[in-house]
PDB file of N, CA and C in Angstrom:
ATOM      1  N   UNK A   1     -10.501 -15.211 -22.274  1.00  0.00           N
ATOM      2  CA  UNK A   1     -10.397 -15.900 -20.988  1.00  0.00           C
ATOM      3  C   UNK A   1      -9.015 -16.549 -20.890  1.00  0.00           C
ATOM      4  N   UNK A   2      -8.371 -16.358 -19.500  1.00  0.00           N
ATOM      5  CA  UNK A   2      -7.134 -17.005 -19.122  1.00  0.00           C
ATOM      6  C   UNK A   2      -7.518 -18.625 -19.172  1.00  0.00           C
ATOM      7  N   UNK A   3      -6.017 -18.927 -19.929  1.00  0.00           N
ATOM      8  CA  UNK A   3      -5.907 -20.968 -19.140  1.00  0.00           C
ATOM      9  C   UNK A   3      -5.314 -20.894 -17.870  1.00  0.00           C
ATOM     10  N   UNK A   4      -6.037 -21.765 -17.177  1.00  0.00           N
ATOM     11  CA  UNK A   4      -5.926 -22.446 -15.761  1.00  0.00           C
ATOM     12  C   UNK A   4      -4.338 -21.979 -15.198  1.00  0.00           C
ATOM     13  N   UNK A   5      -3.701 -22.426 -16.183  1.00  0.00           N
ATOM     14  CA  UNK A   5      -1.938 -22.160 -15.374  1.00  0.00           C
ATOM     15  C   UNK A   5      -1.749 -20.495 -15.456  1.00  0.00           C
ATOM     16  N   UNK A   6      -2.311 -20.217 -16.811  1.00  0.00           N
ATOM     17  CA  UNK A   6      -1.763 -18.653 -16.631  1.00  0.00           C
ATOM     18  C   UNK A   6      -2.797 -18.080 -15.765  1.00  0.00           C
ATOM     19  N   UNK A   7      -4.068 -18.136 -15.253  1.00  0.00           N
ATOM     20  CA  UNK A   7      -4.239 -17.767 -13.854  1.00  0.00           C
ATOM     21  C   UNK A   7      -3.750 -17.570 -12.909  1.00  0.00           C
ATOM     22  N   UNK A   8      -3.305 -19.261 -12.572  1.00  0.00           N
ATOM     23  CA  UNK A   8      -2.588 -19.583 -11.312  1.00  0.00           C
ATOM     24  C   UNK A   8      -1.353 -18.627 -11.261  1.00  0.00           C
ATOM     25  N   UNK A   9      -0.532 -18.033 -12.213  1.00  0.00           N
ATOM     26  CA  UNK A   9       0.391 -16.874 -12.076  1.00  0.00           C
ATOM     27  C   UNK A   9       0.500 -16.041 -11.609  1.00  0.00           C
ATOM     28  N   UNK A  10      -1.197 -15.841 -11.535  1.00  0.00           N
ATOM     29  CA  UNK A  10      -1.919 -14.397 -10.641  1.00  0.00           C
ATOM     30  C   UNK A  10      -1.552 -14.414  -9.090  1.00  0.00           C
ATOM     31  N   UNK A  11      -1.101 -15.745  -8.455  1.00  0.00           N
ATOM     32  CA  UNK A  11      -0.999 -16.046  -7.450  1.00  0.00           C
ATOM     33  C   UNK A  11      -0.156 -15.881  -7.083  1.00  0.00           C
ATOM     34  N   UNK A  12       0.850 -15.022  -6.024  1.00  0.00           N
ATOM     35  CA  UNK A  12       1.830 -14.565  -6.115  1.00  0.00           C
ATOM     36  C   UNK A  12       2.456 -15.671  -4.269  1.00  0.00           C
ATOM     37  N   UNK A  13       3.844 -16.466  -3.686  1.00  0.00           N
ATOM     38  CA  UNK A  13       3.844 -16.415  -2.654  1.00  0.00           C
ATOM     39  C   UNK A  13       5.102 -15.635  -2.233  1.00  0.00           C
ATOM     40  N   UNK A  14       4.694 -14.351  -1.427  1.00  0.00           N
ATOM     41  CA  UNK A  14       6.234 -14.089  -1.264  1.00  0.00           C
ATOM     42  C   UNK A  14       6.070 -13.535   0.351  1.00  0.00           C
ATOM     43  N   UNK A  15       7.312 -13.916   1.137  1.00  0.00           N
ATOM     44  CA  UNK A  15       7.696 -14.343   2.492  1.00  0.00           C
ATOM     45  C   UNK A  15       7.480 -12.592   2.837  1.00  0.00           C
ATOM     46  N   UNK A  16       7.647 -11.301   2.290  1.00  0.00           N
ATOM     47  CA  UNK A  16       8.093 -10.155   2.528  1.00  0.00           C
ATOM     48  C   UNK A  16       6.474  -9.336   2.116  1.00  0.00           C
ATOM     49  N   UNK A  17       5.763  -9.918   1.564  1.00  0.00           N
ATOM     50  CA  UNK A  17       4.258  -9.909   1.419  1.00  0.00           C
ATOM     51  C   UNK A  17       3.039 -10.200   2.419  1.00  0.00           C
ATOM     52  N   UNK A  18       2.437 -10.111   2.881  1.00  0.00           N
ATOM     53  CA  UNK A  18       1.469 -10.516   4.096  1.00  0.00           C
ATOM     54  C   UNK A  18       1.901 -11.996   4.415  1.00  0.00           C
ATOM     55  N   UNK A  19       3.317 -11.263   5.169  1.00  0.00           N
ATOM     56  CA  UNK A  19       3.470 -13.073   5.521  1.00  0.00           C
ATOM     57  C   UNK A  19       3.226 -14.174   5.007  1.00  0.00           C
ATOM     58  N   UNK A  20       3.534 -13.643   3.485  1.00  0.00           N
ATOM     59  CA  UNK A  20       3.983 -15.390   3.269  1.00  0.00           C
ATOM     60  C   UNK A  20       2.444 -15.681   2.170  1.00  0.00           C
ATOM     61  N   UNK A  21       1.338 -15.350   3.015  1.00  0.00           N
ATOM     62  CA  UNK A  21      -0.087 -15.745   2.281  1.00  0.00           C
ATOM     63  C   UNK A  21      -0.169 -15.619   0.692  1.00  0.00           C
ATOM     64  N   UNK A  22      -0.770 -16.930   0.606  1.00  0.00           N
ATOM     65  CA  UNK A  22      -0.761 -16.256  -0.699  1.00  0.00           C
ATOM     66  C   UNK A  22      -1.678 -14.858  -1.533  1.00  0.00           C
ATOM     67  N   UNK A  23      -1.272 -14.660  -2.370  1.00  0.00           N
ATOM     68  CA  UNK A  23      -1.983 -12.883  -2.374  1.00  0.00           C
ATOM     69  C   UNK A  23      -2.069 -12.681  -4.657  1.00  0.00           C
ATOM     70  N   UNK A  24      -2.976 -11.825  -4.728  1.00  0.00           N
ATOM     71  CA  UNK A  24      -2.939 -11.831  -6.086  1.00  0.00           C
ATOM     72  C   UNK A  24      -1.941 -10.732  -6.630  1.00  0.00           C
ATOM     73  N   UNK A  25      -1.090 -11.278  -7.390  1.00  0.00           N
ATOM     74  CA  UNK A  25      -0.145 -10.467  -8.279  1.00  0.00           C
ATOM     75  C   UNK A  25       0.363  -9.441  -7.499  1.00  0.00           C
ATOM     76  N   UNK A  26       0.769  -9.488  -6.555  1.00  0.00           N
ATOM     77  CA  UNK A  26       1.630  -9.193  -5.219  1.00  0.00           C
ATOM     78  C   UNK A  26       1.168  -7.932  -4.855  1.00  0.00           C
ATOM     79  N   UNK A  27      -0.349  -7.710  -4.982  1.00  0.00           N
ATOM     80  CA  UNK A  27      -0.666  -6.600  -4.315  1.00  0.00           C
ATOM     81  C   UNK A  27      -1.254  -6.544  -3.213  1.00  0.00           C
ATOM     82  N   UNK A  28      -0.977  -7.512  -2.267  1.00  0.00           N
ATOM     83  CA  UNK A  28      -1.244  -7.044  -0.546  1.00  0.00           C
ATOM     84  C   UNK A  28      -2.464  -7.745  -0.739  1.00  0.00           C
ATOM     85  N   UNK A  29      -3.593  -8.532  -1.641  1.00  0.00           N
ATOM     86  CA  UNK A  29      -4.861  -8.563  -1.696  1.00  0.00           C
ATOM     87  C   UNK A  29      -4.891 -10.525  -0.873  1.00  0.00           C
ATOM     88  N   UNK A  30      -4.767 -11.229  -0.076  1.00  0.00           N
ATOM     89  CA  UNK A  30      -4.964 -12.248   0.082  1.00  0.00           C
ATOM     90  C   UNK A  30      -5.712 -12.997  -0.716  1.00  0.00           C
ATOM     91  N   UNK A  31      -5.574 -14.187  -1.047  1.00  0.00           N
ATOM     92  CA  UNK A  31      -6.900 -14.733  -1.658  1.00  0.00           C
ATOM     93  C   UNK A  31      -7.214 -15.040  -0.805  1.00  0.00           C
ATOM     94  N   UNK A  32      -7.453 -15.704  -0.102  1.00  0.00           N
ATOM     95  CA  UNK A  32      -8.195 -15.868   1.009  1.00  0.00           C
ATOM     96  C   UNK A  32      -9.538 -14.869   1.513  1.00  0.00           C
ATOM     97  N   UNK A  33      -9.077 -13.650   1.310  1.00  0.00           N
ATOM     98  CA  UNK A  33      -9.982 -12.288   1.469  1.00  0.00           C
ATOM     99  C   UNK A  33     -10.778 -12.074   0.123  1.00  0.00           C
ATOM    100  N   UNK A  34     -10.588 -12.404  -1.161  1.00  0.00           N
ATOM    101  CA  UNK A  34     -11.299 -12.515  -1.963  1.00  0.00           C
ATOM    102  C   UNK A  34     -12.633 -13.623  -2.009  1.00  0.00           C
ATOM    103  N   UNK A  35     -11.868 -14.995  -1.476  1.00  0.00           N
ATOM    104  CA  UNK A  35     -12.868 -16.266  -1.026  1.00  0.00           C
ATOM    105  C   UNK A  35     -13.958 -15.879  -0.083  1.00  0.00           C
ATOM    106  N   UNK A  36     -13.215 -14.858   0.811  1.00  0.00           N
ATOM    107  CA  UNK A  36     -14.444 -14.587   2.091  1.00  0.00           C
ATOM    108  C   UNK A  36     -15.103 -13.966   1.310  1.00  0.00           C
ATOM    109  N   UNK A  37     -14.938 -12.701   0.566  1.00  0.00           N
ATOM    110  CA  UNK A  37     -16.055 -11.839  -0.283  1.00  0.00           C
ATOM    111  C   UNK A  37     -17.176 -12.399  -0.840  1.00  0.00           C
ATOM    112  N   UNK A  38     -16.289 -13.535  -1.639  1.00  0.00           N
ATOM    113  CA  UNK A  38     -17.411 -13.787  -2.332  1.00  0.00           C
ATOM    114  C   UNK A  38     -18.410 -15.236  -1.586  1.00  0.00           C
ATOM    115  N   UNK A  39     -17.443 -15.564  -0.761  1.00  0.00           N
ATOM    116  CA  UNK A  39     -18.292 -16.562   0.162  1.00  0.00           C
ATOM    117  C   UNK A  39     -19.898 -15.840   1.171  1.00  0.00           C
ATOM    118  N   UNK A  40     -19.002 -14.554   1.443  1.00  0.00           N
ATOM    119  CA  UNK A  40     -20.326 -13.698   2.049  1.00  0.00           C
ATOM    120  C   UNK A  40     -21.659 -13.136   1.360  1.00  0.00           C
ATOM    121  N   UNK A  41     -21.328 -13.242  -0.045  1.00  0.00           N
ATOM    122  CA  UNK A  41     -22.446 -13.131  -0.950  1.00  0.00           C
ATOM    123  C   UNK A  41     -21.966 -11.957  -1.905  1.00  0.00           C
ATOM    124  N   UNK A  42     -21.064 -11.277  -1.811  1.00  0.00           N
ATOM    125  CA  UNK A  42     -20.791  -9.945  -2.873  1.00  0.00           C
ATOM    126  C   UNK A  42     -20.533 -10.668  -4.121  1.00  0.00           C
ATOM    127  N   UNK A  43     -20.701 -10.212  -5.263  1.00  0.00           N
ATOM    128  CA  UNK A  43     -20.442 -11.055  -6.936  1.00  0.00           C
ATOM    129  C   UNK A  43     -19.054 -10.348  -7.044  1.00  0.00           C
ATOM    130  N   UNK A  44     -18.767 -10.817  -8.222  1.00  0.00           N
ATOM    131  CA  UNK A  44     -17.297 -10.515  -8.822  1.00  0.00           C
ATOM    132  C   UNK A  44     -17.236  -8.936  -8.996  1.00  0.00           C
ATOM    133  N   UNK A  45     -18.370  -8.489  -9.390  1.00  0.00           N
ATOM    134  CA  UNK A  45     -18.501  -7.051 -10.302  1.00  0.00           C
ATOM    135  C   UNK A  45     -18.846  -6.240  -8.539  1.00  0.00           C
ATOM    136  N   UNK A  46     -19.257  -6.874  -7.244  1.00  0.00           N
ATOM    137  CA  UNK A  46     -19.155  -5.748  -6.648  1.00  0.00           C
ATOM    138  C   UNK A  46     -17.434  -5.603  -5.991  1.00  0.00           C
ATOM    139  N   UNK A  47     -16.422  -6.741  -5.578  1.00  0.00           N
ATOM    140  CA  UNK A  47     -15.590  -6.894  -5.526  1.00  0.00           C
ATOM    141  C   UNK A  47     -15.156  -5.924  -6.214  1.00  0.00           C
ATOM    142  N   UNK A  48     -14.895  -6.098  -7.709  1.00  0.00           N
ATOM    143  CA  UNK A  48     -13.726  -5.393  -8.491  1.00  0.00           C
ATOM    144  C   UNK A  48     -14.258  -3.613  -8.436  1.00  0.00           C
ATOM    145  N   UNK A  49     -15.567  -3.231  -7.711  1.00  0.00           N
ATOM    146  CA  UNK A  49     -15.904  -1.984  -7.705  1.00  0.00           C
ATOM    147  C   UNK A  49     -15.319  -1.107  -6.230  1.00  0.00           C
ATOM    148  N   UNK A  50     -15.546  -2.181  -5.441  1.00  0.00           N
ATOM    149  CA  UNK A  50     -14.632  -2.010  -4.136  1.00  0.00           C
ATOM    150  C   UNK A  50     -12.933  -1.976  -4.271  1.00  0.00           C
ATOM    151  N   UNK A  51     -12.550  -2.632  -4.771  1.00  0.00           N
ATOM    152  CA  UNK A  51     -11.333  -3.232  -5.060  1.00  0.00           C
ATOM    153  C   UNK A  51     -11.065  -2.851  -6.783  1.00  0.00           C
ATOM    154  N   UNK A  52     -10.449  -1.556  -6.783  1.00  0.00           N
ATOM    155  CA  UNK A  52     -10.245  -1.282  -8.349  1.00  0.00           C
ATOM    156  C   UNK A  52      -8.957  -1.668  -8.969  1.00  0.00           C
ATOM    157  N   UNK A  53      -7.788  -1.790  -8.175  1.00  0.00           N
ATOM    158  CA  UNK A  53      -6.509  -2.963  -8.945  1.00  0.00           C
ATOM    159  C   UNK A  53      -7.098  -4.197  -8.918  1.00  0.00           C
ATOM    160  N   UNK A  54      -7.952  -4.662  -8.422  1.00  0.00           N
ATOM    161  CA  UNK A  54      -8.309  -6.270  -9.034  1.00  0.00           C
ATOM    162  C   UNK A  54      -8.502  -6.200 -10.674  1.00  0.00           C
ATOM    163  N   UNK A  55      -8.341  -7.339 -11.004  1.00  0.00           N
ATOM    164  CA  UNK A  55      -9.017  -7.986 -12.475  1.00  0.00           C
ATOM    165  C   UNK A  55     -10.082  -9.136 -12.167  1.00  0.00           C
ATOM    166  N   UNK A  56     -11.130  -9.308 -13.005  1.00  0.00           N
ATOM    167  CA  UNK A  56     -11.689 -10.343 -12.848  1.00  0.00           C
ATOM    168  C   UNK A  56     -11.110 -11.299 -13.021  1.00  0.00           C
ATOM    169  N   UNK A  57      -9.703 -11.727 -13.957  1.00  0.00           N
ATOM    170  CA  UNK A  57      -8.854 -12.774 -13.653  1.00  0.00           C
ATOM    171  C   UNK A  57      -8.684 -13.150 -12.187  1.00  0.00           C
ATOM    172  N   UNK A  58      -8.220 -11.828 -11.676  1.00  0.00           N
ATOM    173  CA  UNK A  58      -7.709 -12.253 -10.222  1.00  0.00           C
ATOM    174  C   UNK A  58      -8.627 -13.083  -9.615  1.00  0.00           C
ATOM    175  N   UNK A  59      -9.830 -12.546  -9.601  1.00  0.00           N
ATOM    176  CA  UNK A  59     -11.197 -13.472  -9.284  1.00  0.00           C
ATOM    177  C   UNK A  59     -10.835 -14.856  -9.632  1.00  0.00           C
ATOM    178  N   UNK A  60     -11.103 -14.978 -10.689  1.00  0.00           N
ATOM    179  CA  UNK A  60     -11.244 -16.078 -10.978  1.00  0.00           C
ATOM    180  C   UNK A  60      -9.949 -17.213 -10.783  1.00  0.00           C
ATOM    181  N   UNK A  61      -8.581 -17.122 -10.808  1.00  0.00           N
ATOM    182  CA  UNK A  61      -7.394 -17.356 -10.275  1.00  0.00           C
ATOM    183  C   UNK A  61      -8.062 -17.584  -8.739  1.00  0.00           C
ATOM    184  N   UNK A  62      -7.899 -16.911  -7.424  1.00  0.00           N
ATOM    185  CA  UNK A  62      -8.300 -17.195  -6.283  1.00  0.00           C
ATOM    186  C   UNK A  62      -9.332 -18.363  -6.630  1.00  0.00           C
ATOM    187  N   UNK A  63     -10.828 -18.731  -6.947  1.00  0.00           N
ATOM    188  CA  UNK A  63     -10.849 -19.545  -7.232  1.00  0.00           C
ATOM    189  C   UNK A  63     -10.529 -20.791  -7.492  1.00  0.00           C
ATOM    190  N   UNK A  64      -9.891 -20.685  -8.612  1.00  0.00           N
ATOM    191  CA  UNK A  64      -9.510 -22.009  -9.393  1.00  0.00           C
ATOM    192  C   UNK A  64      -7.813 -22.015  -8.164  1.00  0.00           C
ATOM    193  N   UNK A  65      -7.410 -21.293  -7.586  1.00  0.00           N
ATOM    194  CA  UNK A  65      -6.318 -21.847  -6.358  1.00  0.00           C
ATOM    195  C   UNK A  65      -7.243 -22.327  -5.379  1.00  0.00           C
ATOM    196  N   UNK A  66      -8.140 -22.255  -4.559  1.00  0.00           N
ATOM    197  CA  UNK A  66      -8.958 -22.966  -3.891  1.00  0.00           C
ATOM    198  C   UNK A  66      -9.474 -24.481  -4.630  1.00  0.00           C
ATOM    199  N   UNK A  67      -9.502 -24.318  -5.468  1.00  0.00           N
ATOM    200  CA  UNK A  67     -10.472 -25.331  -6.166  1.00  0.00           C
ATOM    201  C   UNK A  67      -8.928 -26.761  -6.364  1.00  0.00           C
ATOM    202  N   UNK A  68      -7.691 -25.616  -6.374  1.00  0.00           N
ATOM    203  CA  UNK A  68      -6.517 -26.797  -6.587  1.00  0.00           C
ATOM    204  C   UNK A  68      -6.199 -27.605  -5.056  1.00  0.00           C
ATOM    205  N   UNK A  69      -6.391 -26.308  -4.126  1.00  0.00           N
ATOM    206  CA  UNK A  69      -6.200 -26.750  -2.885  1.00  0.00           C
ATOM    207  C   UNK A  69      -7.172 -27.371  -2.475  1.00  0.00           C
ATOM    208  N   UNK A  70      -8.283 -27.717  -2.904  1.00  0.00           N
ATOM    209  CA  UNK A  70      -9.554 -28.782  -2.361  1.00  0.00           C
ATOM    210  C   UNK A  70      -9.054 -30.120  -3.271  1.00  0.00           C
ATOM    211  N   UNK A  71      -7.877 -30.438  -3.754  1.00  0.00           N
ATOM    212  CA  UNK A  71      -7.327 -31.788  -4.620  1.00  0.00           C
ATOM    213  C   UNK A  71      -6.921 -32.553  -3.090  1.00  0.00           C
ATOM    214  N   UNK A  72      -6.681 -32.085  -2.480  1.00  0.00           N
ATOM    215  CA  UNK A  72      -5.388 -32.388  -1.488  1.00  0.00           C
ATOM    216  C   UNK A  72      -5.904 -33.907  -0.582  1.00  0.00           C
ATOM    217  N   UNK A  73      -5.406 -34.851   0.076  1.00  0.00           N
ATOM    218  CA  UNK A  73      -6.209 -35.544   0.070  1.00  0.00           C
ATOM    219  C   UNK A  73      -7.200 -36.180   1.424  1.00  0.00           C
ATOM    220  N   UNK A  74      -6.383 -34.892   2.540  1.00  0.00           N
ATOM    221  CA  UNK A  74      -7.737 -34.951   3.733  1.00  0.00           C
ATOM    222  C   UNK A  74      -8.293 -33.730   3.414  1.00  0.00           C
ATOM    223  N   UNK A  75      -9.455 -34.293   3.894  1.00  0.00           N
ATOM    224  CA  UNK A  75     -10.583 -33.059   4.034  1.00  0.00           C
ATOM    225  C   UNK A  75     -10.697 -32.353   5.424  1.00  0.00           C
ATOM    226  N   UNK A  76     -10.886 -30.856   5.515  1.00  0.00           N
ATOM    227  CA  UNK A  76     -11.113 -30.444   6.808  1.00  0.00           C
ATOM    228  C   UNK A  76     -12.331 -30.259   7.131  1.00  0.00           C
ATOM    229  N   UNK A  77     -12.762 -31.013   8.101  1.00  0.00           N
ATOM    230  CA  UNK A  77     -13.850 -31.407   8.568  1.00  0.00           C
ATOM    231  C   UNK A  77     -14.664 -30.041   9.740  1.00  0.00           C
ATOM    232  N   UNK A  78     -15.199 -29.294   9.299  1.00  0.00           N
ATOM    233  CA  UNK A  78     -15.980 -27.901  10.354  1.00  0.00           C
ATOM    234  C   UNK A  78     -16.860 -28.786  10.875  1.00  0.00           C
ATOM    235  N   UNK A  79     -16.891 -27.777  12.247  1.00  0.00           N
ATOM    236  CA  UNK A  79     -17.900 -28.142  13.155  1.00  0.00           C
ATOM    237  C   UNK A  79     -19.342 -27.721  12.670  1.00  0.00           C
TER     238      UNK A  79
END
């Protein structure tokens, strides 16, 4: 298993990349689009079957970058 920082490596931001978003290990993959996956109910193992350049690192990186970006110190409040 990766430590926390060498995850976060997985996280790539580059301006010439889907605009800027951040994305895993600069392959076009948003995290953001990984969060929805697994927010919609798919597990890690159907992800990486759909998605065969993923790693379960990457998984888990998106993650633990959400989990850094929920430090921040307003909360966004949904309707």
């Amino acid at each position: 298993m990766s430590g926390p920082e060498e995850l976060l490596r997985r996280i790539t931001l580059d301006p010439e990349i889907n605009h800027g978003q951040p994305t895993l290990r600069g392959l076009r993959y948003p995290v953001r689009v990984i969060l929805e996956l697994l927010a919609s109910g798919m597990t890690p193992e159907e992800i990486l079957e759909d998605y065969p350049d993923l790693e379960r690192e990457d998984i888990q990186a998106a993650l633990l970058y959400a989990a850094r970006l929920s430090e921040v110190g307003a909360v966004l409040r949904v309707a």
